[in-house]
C-alpha atoms as a PDB file:
ATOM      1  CA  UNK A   1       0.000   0.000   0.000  1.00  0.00           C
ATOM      2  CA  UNK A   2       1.563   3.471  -1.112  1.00  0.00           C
ATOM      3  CA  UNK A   3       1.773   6.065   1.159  1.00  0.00           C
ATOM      4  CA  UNK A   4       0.473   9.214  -0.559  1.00  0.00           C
ATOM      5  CA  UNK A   5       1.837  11.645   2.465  1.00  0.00           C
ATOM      6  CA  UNK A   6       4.276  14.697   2.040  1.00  0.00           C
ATOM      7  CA  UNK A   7       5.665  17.228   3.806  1.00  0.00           C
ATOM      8  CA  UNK A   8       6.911  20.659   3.293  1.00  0.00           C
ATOM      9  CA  UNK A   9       7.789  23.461   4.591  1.00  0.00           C
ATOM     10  CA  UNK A  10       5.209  26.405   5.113  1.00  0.00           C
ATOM     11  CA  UNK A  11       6.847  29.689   5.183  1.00  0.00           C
ATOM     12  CA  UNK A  12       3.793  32.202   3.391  1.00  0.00           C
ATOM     13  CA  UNK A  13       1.504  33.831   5.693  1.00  0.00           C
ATOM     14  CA  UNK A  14      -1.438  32.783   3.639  1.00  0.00           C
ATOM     15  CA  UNK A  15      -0.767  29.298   3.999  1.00  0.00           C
ATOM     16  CA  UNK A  16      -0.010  30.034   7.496  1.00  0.00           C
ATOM     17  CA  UNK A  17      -3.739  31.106   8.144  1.00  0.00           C
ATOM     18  CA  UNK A  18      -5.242  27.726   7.184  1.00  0.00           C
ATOM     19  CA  UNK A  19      -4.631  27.011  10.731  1.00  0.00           C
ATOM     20  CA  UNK A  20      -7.094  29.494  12.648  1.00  0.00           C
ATOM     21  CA  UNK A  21      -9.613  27.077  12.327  1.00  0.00           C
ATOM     22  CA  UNK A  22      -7.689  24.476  14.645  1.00  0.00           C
ATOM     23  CA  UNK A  23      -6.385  27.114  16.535  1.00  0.00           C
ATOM     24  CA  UNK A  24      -9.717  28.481  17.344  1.00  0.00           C
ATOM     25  CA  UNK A  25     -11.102  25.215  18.290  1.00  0.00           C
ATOM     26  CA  UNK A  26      -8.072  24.509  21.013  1.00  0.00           C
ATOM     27  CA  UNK A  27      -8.265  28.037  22.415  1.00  0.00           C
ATOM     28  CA  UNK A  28     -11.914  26.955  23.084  1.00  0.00           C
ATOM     29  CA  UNK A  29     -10.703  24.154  25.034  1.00  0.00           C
ATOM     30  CA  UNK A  30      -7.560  25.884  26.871  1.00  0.00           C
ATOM     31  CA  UNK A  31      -7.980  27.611  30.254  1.00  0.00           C
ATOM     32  CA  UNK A  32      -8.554  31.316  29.357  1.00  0.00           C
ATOM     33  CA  UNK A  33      -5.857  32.506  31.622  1.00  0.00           C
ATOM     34  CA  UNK A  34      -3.383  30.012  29.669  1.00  0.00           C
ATOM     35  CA  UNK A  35      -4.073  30.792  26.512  1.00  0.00           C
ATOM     36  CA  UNK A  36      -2.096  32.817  23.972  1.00  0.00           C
ATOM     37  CA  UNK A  37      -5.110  34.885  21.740  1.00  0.00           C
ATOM     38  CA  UNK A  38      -5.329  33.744  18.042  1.00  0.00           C
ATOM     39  CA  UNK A  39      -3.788  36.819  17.085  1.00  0.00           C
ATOM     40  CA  UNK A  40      -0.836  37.167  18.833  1.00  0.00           C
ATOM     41  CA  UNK A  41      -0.159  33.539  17.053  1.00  0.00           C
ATOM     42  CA  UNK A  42      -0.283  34.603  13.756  1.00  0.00           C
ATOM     43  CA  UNK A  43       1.879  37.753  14.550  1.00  0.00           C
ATOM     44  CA  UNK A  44       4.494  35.453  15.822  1.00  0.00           C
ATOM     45  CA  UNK A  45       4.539  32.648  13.638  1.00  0.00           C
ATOM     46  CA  UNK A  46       4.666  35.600  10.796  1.00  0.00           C
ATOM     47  CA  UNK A  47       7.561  37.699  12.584  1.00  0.00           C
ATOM     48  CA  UNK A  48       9.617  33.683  12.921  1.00  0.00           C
ATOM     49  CA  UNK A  49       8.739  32.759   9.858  1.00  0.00           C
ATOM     50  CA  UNK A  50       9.798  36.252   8.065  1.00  0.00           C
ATOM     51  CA  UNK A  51      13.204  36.432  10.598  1.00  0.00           C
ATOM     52  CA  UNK A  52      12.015  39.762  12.383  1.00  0.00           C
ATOM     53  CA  UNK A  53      12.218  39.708  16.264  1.00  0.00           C
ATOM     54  CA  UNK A  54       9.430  40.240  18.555  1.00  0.00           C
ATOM     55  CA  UNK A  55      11.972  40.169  20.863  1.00  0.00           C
ATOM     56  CA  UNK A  56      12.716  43.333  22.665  1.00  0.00           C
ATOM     57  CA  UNK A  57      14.988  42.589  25.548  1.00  0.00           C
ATOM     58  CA  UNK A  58      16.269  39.296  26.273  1.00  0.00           C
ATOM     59  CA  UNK A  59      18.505  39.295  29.345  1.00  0.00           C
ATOM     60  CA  UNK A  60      20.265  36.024  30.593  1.00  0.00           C
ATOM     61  CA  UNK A  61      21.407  36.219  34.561  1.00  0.00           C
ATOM     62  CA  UNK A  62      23.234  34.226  36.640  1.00  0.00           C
ATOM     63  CA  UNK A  63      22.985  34.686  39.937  1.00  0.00           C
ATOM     64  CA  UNK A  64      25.059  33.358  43.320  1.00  0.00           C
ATOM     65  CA  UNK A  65      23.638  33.125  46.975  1.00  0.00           C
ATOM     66  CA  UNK A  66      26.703  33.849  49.507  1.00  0.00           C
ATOM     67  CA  UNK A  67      26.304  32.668  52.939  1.00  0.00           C
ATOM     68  CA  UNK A  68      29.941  33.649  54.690  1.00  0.00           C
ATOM     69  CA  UNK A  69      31.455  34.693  51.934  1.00  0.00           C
ATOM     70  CA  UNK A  70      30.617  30.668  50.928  1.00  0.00           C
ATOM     71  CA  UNK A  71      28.129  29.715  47.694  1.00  0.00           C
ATOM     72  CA  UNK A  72      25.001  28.261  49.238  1.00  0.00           C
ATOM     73  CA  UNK A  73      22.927  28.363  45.878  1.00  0.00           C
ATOM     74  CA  UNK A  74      22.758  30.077  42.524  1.00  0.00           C
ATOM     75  CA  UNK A  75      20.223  30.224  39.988  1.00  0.00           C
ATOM     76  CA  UNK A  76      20.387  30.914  35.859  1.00  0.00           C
ATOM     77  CA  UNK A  77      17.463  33.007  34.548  1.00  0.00           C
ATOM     78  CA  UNK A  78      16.272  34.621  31.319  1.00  0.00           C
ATOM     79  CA  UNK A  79      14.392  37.799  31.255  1.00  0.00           C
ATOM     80  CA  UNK A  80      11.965  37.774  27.963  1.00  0.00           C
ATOM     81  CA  UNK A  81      10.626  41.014  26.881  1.00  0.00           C
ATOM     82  CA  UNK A  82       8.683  40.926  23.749  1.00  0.00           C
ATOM     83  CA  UNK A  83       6.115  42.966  21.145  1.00  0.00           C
ATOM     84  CA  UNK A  84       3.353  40.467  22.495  1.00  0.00           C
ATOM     85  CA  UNK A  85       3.167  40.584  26.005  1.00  0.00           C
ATOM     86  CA  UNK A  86       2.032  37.194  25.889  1.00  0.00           C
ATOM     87  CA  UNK A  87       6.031  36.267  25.735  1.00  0.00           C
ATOM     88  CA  UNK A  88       6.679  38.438  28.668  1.00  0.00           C
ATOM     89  CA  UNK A  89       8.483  36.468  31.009  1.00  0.00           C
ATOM     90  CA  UNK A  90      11.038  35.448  33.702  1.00  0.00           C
ATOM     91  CA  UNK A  91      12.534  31.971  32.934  1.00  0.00           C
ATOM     92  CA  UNK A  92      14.188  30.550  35.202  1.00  0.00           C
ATOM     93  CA  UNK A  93      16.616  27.594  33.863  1.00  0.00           C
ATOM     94  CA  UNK A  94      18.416  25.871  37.160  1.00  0.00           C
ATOM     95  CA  UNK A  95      18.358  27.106  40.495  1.00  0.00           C
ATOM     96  CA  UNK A  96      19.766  25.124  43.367  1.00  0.00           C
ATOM     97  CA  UNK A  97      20.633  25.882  47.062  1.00  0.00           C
ATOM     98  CA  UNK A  98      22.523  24.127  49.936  1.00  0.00           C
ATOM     99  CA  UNK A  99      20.957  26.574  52.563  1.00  0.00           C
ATOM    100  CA  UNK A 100      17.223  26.880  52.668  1.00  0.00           C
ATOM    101  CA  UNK A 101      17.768  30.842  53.761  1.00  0.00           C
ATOM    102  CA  UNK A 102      18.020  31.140  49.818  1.00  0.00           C
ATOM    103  CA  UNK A 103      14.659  29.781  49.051  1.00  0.00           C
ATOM    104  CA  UNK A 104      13.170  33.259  50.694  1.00  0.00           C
ATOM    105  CA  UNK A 105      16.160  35.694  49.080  1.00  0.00           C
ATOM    106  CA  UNK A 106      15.444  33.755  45.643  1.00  0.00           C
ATOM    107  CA  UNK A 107      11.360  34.605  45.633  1.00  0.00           C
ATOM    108  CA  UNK A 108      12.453  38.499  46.668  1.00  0.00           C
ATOM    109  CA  UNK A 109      14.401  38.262  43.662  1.00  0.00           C
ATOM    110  CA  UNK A 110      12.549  37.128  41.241  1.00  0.00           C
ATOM    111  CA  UNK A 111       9.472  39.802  42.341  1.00  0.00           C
ATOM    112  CA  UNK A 112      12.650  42.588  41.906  1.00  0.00           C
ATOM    113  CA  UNK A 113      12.943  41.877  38.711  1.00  0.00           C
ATOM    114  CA  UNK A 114       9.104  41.513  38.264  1.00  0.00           C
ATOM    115  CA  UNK A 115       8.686  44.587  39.099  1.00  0.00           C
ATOM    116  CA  UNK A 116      11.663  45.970  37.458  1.00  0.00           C
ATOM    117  CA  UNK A 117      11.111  45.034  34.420  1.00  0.00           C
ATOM    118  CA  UNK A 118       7.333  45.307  34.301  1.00  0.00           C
ATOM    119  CA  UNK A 119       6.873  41.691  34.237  1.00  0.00           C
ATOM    120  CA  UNK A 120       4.157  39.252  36.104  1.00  0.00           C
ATOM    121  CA  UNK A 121       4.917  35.306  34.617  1.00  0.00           C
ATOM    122  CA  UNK A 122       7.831  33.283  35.767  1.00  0.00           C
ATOM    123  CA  UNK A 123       8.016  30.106  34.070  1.00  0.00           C
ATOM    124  CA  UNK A 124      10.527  27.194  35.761  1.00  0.00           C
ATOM    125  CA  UNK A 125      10.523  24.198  34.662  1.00  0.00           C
ATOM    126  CA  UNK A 126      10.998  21.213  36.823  1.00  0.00           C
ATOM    127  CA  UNK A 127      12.168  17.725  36.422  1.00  0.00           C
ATOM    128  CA  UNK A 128      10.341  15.572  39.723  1.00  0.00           C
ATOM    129  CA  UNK A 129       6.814  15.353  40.429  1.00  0.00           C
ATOM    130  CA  UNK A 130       7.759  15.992  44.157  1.00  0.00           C
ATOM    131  CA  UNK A 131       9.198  19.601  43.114  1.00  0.00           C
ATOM    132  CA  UNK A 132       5.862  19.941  40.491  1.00  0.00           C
ATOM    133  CA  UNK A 133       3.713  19.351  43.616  1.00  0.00           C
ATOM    134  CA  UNK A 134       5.946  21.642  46.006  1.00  0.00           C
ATOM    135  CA  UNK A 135       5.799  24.653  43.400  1.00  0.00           C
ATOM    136  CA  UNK A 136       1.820  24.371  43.104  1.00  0.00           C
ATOM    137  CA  UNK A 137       1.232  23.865  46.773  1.00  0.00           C
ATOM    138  CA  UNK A 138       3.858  26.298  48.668  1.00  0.00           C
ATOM    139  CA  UNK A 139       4.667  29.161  45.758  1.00  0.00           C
ATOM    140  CA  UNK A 140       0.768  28.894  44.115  1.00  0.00           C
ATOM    141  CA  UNK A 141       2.480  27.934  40.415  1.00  0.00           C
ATOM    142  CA  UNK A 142       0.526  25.704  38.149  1.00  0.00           C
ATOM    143  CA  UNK A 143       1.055  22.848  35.829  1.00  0.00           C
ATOM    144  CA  UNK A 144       1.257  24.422  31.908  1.00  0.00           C
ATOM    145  CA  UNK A 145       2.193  21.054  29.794  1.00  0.00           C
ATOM    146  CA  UNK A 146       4.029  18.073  30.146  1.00  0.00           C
ATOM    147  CA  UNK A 147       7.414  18.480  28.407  1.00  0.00           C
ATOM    148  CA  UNK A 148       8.843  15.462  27.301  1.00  0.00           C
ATOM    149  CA  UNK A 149      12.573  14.387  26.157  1.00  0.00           C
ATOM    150  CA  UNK A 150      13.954  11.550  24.287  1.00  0.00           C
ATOM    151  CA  UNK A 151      16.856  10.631  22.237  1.00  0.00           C
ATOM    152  CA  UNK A 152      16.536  10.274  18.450  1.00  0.00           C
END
């Protein structure tokens, strides 16, 4: 039996739009407070797609908790500043600690640069279901998607 199946790239706008129809349906079933509006798709699969940047600022930290002049954590963080404020965000990469003093000094950070930079989503992702349950219960974060990673 012949597979009659092909790909190809997509790269004009108009064949771009032949996916509001799907789109529309799964905003319809996303949370409303999740979802990214139909709109601000488009705009950024056209600005990829044509090589502009939506990105404004993009800053990459790293940052070291001291306890007696001694590391006791650290955490790596991108800021994301963006034409659609849907991208607007603080991503945190890694953090770790060895003192649990840093837990408190890394939330007053991260609301710093909240507020500094006009931002109000922090995105971290996490790699146990223990620390998936402690971030919903203890810092009110929620569950997004399942992200999933394999070898090919």
């Amino acid at each position: 039996m012949e597979n009659n199946v092909e790909i190809k790239e997509v790269r004009d706008i108009g064949e771009i739009l032949k996916i509001v129809p799907f789109e529309v349906e799964i905003i319809k079933k996303e949370p409303k407070r999740g979802s990214m509006s139909l709109r601000d798709k488009i705009t950024w699969i056209e600005a990829e797609l044509s090589g502009k940047s939506i990105y404004q600022a993009y800053g990459f930290k790293v940052f070291f908790f001291y306890k007696n002049s001694e590391v006791v954590g650290y955490t790596v963080l991108s800021i994301i500043k963006s034409t659609i404020k849907y991208f607007d965000e603080i991503r945190v990469h890694r953090v770790w600690q060895n003192d649990v003093e840093c837990i408190d000094k890394f939330w007053e950070l991260i609301k710093d640069l909240g507020k500094e930079c006009k931002i109000k989503k922090l995105r971290i992702e996490v790699d146990r279901p223990s620390m998936e349950r402690l971030c919903r219960k203890k810092y009110g974060l929620r569950s997004l998607s399942i992200n999933m990673e394999g070898e090919i």
